[in-house]
C-alpha atoms as a PDB file:
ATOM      1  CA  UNK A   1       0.000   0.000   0.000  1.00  0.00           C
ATOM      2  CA  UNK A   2       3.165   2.258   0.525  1.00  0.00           C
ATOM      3  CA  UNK A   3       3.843   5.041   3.143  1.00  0.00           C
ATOM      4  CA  UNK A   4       1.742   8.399   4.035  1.00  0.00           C
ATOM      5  CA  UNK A   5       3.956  11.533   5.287  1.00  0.00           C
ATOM      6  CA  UNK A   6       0.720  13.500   6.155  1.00  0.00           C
ATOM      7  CA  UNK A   7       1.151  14.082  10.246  1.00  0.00           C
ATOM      8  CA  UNK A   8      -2.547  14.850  11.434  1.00  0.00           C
ATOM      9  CA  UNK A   9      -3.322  16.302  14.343  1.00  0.00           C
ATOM     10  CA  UNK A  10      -5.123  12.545  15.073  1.00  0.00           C
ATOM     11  CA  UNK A  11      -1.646  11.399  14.802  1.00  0.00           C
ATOM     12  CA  UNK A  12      -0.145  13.925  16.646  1.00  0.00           C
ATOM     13  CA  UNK A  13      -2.715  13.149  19.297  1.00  0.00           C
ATOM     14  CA  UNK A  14      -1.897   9.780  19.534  1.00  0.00           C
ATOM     15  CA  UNK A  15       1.914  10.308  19.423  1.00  0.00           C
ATOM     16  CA  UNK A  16       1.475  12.693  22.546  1.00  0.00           C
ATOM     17  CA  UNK A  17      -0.318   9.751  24.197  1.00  0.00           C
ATOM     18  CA  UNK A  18       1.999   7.166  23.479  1.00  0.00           C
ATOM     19  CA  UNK A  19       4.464   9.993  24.644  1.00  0.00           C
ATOM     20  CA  UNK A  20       3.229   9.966  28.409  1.00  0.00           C
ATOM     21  CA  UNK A  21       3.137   6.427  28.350  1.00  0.00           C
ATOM     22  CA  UNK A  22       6.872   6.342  28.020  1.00  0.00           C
ATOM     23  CA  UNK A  23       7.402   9.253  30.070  1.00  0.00           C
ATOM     24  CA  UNK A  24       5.657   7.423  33.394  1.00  0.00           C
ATOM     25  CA  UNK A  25       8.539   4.657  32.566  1.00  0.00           C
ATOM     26  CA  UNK A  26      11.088   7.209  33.519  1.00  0.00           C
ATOM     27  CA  UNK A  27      12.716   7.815  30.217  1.00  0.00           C
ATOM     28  CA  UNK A  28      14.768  11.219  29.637  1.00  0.00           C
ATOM     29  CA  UNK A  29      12.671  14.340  28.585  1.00  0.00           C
ATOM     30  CA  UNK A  30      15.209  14.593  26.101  1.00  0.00           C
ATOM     31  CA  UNK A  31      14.761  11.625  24.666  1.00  0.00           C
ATOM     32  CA  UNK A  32      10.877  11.837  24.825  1.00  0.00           C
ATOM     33  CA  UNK A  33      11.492  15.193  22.624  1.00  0.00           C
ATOM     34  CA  UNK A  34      13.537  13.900  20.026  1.00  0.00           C
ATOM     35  CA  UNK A  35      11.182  10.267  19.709  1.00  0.00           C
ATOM     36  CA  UNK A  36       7.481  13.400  19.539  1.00  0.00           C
ATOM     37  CA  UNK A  37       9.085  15.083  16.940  1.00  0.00           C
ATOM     38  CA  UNK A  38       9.517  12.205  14.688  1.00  0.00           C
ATOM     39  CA  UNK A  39       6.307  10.598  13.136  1.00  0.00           C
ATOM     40  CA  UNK A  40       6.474   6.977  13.384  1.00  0.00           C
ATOM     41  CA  UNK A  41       3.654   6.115  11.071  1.00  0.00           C
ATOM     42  CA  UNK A  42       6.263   7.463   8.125  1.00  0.00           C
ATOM     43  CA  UNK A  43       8.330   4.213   8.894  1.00  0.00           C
ATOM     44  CA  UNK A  44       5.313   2.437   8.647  1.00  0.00           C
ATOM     45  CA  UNK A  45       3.090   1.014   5.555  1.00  0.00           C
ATOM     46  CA  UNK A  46      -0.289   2.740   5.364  1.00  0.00           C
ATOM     47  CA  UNK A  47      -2.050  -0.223   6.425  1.00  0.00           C
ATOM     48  CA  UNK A  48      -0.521  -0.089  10.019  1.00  0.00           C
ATOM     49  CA  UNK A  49      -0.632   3.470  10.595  1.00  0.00           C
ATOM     50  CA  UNK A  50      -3.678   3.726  12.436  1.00  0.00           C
ATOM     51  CA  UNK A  51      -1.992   1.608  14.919  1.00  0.00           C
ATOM     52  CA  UNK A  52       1.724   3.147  15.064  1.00  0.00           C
ATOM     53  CA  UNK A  53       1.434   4.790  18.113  1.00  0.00           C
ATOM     54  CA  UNK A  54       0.533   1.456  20.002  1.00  0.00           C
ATOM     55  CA  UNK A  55       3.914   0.742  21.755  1.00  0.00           C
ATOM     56  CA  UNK A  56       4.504  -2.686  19.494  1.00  0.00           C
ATOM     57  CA  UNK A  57       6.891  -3.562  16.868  1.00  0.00           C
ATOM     58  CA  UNK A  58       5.578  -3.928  14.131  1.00  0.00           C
ATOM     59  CA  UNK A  59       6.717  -5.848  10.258  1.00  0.00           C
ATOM     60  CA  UNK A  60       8.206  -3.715   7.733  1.00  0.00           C
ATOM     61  CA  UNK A  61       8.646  -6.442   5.121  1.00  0.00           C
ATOM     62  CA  UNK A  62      11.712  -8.438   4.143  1.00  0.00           C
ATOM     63  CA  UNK A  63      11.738 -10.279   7.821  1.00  0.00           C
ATOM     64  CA  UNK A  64      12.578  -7.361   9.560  1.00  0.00           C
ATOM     65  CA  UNK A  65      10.299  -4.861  11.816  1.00  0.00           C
ATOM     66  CA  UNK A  66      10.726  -1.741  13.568  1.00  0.00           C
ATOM     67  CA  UNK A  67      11.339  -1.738  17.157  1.00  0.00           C
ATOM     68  CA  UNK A  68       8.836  -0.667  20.217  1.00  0.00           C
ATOM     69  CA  UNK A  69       8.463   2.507  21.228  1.00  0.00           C
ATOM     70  CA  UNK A  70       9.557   1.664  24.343  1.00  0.00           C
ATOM     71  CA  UNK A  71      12.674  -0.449  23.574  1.00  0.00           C
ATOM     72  CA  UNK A  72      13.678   2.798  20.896  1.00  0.00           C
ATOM     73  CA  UNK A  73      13.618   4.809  24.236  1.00  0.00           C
ATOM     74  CA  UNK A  74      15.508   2.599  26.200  1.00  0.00           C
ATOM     75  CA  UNK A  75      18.318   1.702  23.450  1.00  0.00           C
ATOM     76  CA  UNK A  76      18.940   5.738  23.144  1.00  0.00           C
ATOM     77  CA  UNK A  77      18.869   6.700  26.620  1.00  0.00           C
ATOM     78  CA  UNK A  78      21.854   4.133  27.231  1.00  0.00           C
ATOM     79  CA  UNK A  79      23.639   6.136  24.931  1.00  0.00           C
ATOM     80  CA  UNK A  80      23.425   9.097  26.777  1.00  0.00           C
ATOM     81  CA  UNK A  81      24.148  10.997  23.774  1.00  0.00           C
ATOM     82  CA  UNK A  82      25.691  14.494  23.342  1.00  0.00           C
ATOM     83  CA  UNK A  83      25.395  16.615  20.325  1.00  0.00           C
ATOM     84  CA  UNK A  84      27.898  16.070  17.948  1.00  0.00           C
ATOM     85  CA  UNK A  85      29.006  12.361  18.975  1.00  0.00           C
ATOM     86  CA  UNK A  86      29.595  10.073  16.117  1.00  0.00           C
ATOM     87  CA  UNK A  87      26.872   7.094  16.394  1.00  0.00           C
ATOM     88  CA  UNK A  88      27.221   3.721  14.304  1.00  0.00           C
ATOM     89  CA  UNK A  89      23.738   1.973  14.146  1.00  0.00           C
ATOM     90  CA  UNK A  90      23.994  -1.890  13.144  1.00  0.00           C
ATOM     91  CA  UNK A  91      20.200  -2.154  11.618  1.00  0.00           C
ATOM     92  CA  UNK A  92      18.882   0.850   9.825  1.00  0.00           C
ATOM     93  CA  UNK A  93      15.604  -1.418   9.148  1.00  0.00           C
ATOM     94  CA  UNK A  94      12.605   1.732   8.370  1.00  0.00           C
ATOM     95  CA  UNK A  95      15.137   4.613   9.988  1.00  0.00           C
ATOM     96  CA  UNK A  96      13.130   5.665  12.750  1.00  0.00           C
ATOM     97  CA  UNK A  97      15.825   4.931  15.585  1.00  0.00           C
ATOM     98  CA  UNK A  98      17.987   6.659  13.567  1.00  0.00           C
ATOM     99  CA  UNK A  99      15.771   9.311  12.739  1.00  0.00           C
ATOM    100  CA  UNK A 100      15.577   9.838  16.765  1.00  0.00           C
ATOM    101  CA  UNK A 101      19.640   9.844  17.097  1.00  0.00           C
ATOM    102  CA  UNK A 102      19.663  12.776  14.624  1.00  0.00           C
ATOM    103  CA  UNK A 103      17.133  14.839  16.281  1.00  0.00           C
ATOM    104  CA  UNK A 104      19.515  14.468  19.591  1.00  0.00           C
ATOM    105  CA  UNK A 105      22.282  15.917  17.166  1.00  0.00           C
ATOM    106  CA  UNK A 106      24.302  12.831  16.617  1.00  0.00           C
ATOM    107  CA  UNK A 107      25.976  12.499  13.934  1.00  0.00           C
ATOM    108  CA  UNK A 108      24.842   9.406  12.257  1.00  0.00           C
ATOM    109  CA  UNK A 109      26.205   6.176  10.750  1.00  0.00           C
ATOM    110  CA  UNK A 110      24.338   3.421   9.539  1.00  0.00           C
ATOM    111  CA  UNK A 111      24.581   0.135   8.215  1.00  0.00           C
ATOM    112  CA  UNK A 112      21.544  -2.237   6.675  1.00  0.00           C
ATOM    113  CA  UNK A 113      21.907  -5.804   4.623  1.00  0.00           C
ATOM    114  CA  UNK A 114      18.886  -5.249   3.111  1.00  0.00           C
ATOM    115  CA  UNK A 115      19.428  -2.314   0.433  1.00  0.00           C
ATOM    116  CA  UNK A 116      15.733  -2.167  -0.513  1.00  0.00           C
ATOM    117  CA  UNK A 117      14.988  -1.151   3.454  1.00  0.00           C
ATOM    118  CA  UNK A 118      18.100   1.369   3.094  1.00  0.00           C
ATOM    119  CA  UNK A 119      16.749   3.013   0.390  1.00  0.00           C
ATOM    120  CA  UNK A 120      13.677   3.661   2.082  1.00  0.00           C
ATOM    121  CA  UNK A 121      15.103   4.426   5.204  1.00  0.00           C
ATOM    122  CA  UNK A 122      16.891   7.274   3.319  1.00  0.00           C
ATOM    123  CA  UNK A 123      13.933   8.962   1.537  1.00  0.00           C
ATOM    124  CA  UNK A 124      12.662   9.275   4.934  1.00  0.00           C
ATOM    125  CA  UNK A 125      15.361  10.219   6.665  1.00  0.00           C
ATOM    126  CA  UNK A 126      16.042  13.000   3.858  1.00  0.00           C
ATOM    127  CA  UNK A 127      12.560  14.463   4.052  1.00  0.00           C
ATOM    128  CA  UNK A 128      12.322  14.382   7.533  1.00  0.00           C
ATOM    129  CA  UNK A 129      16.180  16.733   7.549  1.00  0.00           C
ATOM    130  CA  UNK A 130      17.199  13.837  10.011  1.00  0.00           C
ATOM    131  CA  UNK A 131      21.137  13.724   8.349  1.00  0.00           C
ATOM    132  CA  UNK A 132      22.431  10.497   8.413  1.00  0.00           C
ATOM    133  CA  UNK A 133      25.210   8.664   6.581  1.00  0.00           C
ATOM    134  CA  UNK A 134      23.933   5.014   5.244  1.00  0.00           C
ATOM    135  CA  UNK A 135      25.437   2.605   3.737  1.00  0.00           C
ATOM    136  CA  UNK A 136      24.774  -0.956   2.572  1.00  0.00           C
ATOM    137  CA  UNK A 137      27.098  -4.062   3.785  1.00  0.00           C
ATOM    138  CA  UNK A 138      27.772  -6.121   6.913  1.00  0.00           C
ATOM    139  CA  UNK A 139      27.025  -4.687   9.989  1.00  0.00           C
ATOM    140  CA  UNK A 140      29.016  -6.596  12.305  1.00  0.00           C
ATOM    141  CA  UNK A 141      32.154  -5.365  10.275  1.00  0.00           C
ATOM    142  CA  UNK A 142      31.339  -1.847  10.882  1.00  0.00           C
ATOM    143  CA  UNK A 143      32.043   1.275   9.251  1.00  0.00           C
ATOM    144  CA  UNK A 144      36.015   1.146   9.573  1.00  0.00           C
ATOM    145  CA  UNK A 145      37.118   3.957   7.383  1.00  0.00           C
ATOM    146  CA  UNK A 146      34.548   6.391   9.824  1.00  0.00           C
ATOM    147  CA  UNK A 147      36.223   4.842  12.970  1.00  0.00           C
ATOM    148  CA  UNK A 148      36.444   5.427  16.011  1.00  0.00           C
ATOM    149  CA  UNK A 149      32.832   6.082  17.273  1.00  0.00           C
ATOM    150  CA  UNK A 150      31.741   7.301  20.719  1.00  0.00           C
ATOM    151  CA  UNK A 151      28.835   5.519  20.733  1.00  0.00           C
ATOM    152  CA  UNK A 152      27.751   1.830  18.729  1.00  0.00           C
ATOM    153  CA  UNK A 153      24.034   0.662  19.332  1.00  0.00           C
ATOM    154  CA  UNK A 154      22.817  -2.817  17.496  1.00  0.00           C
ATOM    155  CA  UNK A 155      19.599  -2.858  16.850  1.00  0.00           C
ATOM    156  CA  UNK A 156      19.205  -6.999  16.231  1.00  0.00           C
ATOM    157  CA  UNK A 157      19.739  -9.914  18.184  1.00  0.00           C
ATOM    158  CA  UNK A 158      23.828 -10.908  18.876  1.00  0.00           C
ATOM    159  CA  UNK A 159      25.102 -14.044  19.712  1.00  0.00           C
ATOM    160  CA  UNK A 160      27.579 -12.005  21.013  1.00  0.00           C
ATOM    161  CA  UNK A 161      29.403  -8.835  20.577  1.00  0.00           C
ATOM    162  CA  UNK A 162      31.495  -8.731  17.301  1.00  0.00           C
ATOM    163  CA  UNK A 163      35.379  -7.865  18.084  1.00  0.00           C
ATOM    164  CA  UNK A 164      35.251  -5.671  15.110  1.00  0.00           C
ATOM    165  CA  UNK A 165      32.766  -3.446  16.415  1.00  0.00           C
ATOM    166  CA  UNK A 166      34.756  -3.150  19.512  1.00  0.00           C
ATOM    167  CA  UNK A 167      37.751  -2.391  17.990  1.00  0.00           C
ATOM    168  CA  UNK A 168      35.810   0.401  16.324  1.00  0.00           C
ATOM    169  CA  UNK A 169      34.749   2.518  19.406  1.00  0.00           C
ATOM    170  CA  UNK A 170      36.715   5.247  20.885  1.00  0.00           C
ATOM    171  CA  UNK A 171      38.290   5.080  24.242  1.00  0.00           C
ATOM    172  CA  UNK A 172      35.693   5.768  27.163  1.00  0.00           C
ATOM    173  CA  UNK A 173      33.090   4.973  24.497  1.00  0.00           C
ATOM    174  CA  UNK A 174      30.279   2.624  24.306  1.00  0.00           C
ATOM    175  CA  UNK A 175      28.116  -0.279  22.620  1.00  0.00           C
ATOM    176  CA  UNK A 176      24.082  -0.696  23.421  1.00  0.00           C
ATOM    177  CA  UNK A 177      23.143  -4.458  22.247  1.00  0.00           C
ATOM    178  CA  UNK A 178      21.067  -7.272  22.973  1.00  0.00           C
ATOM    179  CA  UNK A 179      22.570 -10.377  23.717  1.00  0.00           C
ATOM    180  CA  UNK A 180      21.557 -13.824  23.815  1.00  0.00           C
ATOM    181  CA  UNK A 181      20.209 -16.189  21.902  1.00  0.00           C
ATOM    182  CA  UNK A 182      17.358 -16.323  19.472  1.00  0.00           C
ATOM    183  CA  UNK A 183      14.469 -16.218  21.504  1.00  0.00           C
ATOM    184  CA  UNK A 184      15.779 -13.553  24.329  1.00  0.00           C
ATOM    185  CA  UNK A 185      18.632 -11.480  25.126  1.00  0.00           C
ATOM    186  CA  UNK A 186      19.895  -9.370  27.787  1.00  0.00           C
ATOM    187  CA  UNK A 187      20.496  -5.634  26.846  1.00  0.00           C
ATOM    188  CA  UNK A 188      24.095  -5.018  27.996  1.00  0.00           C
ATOM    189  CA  UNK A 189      26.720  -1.861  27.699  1.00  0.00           C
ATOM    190  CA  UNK A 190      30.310  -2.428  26.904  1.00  0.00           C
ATOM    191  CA  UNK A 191      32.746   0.370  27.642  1.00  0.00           C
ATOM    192  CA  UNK A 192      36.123   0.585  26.284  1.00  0.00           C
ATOM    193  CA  UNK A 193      37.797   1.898  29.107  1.00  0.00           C
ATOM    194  CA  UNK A 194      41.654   1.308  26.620  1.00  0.00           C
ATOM    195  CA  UNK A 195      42.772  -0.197  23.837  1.00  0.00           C
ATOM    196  CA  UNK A 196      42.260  -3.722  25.230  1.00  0.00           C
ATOM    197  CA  UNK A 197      40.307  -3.311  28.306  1.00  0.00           C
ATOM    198  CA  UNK A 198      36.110  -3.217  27.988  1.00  0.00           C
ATOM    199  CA  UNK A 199      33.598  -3.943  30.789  1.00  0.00           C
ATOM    200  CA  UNK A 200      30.222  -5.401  30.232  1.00  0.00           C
ATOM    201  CA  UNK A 201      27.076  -4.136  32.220  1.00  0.00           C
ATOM    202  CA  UNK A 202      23.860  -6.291  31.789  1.00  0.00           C
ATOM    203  CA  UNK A 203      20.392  -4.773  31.984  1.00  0.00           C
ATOM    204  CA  UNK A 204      16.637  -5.956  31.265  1.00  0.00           C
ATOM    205  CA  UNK A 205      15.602  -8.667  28.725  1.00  0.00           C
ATOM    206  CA  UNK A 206      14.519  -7.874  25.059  1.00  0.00           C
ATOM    207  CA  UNK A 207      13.506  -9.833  21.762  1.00  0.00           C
ATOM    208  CA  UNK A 208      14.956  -8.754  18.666  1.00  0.00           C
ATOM    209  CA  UNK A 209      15.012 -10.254  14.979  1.00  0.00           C
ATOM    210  CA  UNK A 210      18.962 -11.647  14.433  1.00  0.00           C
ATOM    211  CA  UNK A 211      22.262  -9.856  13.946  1.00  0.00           C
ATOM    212  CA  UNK A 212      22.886 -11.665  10.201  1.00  0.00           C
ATOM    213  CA  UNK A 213      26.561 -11.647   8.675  1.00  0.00           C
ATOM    214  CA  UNK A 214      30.043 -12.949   9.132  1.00  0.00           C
ATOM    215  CA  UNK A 215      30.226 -11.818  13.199  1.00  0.00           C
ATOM    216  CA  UNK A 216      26.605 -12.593  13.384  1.00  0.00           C
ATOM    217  CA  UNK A 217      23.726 -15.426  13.240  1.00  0.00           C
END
């Protein structure tokens, strides 16, 4: 059916709602900011829009989805992010999350398998002046020619976290991803406090689709 970019004040509404939902879970005001001023039914095909302020994931073709509300605001208040930082996001999928990194003023890098989702993710991202650098490949090789990045969040499900994404962050930077195996992983933080010294924090349990490629599923 394809996407809509019409943002009615019923949609506005609803994205206020869904708004205070996330708000009385304790999340950031920043972060609640950047995630009102982007309209998630964009990401979404027509046919689900009614429902895109419902805080669910929802399909957005070629096996993938786009993330909960809720997880979107927990993923990017981990990152504690502070205008200007370089972000690398494994899993553009639609381009909402990183839609919501640019609004905090990150400066955005993204990587997606799928080209047909990058392509879309860009139109979006393009008309929406959320600036973000995509590109098409492996995630869990990273972006090594934009290296080092203060922050990394993977937005799929790890078996665990690929070396050459570590290798990739700066010192006293950090990676946001779930962990686990296919059916549940545990969101976890890994600092690089030097060149071969990183410390892993574990925090509540998620469900994402896989991490696919060589470091991967």
């Amino acid at each position: 059916m394809g996407k809509t970019t019409i943002d009615s004040y019923k949609h506005q509404g609803l994205r206020k709602q869904l708004m205070n939902e996330l708000t009385n879970h304790g999340f950031d005001h920043k972060v609640i900011e950047a995630m009102n001023a982007i309209p998630r039914h964009f990401f979404l095909d027509s046919a689900f829009a009614s429902h895109a302020y419902e805080d669910k994931a929802f399909s957005i073709g070629e096996g993938q989805t786009i993330s909960q509300p809720y997880t979107v605001a927990y993923q990017t208040q981990m990152l504690e992010l502070q205008p200007g930082q370089k972000v690398l996001e494994i899993g553009t999928g639609s381009g909402y999350q990183a839609a919501v990194l640019a609004k905090l003023g990150a400066k955005v890098y993204s990587i997606e398998r799928i080209a047909k989702l990058s392509q879309s993710a860009s139109k979006l991202l393009n008309y929406l002046a959320c600036p973000a650098y995509l590109m098409v490949g492996d995630g869990t090789l990273g972006w090594e020619s934009e290296a080092p990045f203060h922050k990394i969040i993977i937005t799929a499900a790890a078996p665990h976290a690929p070396q050459h994404l570590l290798n990739q962050l700066g010192i006293g930077g950090w990676m946001v991803i779930p962990i686990g195996d296919i059916k549940n992983q545990i969101m976890t933080k890994i600092v690089r406090h030097s060149e071969i010294d990183f410390e892993s924090i574990s925090f509540d349990s998620f469900k994402f689709v896989p991490l696919i490629g060589q470091h991967g599923w």
